[in-house]
Protein backbone atom coordinates (compact mmCIF):
# COMPACT_ATOMS: atom_id res chain seq x y z
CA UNK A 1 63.36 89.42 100.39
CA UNK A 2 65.79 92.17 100.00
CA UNK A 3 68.59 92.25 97.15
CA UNK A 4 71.78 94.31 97.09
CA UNK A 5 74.05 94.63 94.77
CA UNK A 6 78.05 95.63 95.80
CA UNK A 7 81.19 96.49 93.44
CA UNK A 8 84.50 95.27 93.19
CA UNK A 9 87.86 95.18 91.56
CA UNK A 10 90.22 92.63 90.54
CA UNK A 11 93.89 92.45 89.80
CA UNK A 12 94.17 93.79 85.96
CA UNK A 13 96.20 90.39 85.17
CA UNK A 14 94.28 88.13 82.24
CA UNK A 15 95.88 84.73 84.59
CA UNK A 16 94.78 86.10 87.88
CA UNK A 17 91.36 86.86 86.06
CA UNK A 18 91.22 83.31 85.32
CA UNK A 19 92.56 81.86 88.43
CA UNK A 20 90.06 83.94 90.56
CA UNK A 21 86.89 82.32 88.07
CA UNK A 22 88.53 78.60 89.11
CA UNK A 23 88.51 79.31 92.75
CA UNK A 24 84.57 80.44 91.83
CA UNK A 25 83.57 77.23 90.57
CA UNK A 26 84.67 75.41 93.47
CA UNK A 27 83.74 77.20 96.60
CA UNK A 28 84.58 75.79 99.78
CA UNK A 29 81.41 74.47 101.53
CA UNK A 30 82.44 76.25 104.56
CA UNK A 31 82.50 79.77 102.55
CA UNK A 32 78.79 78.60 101.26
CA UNK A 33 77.84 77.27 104.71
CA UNK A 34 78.86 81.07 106.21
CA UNK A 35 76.51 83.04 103.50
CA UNK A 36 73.51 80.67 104.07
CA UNK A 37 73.90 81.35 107.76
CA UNK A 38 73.85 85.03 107.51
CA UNK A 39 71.10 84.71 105.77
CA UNK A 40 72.17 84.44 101.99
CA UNK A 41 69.23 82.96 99.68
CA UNK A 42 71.29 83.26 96.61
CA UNK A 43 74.45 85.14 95.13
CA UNK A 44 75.03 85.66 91.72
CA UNK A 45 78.82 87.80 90.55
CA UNK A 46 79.18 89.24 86.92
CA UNK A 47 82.25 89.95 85.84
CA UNK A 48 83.29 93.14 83.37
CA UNK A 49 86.97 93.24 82.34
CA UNK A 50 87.98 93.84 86.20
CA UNK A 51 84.96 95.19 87.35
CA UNK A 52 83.19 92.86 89.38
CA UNK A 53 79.27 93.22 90.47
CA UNK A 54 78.01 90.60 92.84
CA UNK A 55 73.76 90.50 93.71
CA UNK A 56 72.32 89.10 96.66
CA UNK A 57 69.03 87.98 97.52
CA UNK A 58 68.35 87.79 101.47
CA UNK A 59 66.10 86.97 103.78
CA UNK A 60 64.65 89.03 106.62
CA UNK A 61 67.60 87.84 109.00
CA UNK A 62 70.46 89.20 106.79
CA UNK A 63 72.27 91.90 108.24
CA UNK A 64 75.74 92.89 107.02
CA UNK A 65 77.09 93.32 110.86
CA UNK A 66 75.68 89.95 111.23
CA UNK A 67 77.16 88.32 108.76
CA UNK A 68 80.76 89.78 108.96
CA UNK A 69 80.58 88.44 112.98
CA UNK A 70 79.95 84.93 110.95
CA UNK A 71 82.64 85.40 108.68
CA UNK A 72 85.31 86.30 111.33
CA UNK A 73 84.50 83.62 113.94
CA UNK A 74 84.90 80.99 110.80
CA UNK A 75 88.76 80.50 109.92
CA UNK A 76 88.36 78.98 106.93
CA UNK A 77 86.30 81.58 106.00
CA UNK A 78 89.05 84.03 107.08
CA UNK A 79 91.31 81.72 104.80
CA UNK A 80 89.52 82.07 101.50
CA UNK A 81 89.16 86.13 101.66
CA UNK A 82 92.93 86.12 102.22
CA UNK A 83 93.43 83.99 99.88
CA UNK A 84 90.74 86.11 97.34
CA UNK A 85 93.11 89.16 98.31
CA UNK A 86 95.58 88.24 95.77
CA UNK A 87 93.03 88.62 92.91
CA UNK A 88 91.01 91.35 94.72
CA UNK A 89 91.00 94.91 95.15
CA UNK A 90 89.41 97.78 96.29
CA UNK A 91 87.47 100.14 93.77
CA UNK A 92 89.18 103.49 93.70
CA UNK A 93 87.53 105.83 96.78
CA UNK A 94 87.29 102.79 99.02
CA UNK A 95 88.26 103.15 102.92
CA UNK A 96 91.60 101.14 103.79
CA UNK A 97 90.87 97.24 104.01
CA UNK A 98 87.50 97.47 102.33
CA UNK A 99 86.99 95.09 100.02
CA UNK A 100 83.10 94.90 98.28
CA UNK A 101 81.04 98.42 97.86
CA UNK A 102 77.23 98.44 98.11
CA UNK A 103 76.09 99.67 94.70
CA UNK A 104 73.26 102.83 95.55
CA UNK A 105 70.73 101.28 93.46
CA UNK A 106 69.29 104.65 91.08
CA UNK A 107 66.39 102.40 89.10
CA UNK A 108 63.95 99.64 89.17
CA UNK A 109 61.42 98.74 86.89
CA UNK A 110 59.10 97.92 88.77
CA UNK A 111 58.14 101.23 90.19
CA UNK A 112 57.05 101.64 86.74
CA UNK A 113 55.76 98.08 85.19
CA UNK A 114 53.51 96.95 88.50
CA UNK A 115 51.32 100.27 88.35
């Protein structure tokens, strides 16, 4: 199983903030229907003042071409991240329209605790 770890930014706005975590308790099946399909074992996102940091587990069929095909042949999945838009956006250095940044990952324990 492979894990990444990408980086995003929300609207500075304390209501927005809180709006955004509502929409997050609730997520349409269809949006959870779309990760599990493209291969999604679990998603966790962590929140720091605006900084956002979401972690993925996947499994070997996970591909990020693969699952951005699944996203845009789903319309309601196409209707949540323009509706996330309004909370969203990109971290400073992003290309135009690009909305979550793989993290390079620099450290991992257990190239040092499993020897």
């Amino acid at each position: 199983m492979k894990r990444y770890c990408l980086l995003l930014d929300l609207v500075d706005d304390p209501d927005l903030i809180r709006e955004y975590e509502e929409y997050h308790k609730k997520i349409w099946p269809e949006v959870i229907r779309s990760m599990t399909d493209a291969g999604v074992e679990s998603m966790e996102i962590y929140r720091y003042g605006s900084r956002m940091a979401m972690v993925m587990e996947v499994n070997e069929t996970f591909s990020f071409s693969r699952q951005m095909q699944i996203n845009t042949e789903n319309e309601t999945v196409q209707e949540w991240e323009k509706l996330m838009w309004k909370y969203q956006q990109a971290i400073p250095g992003c290309k135009p329209g690009e909305k979550w940044v793989l993290a390079e990952k620099i450290f991992s324990s257990t190239n040092f605790l499993n020897k």
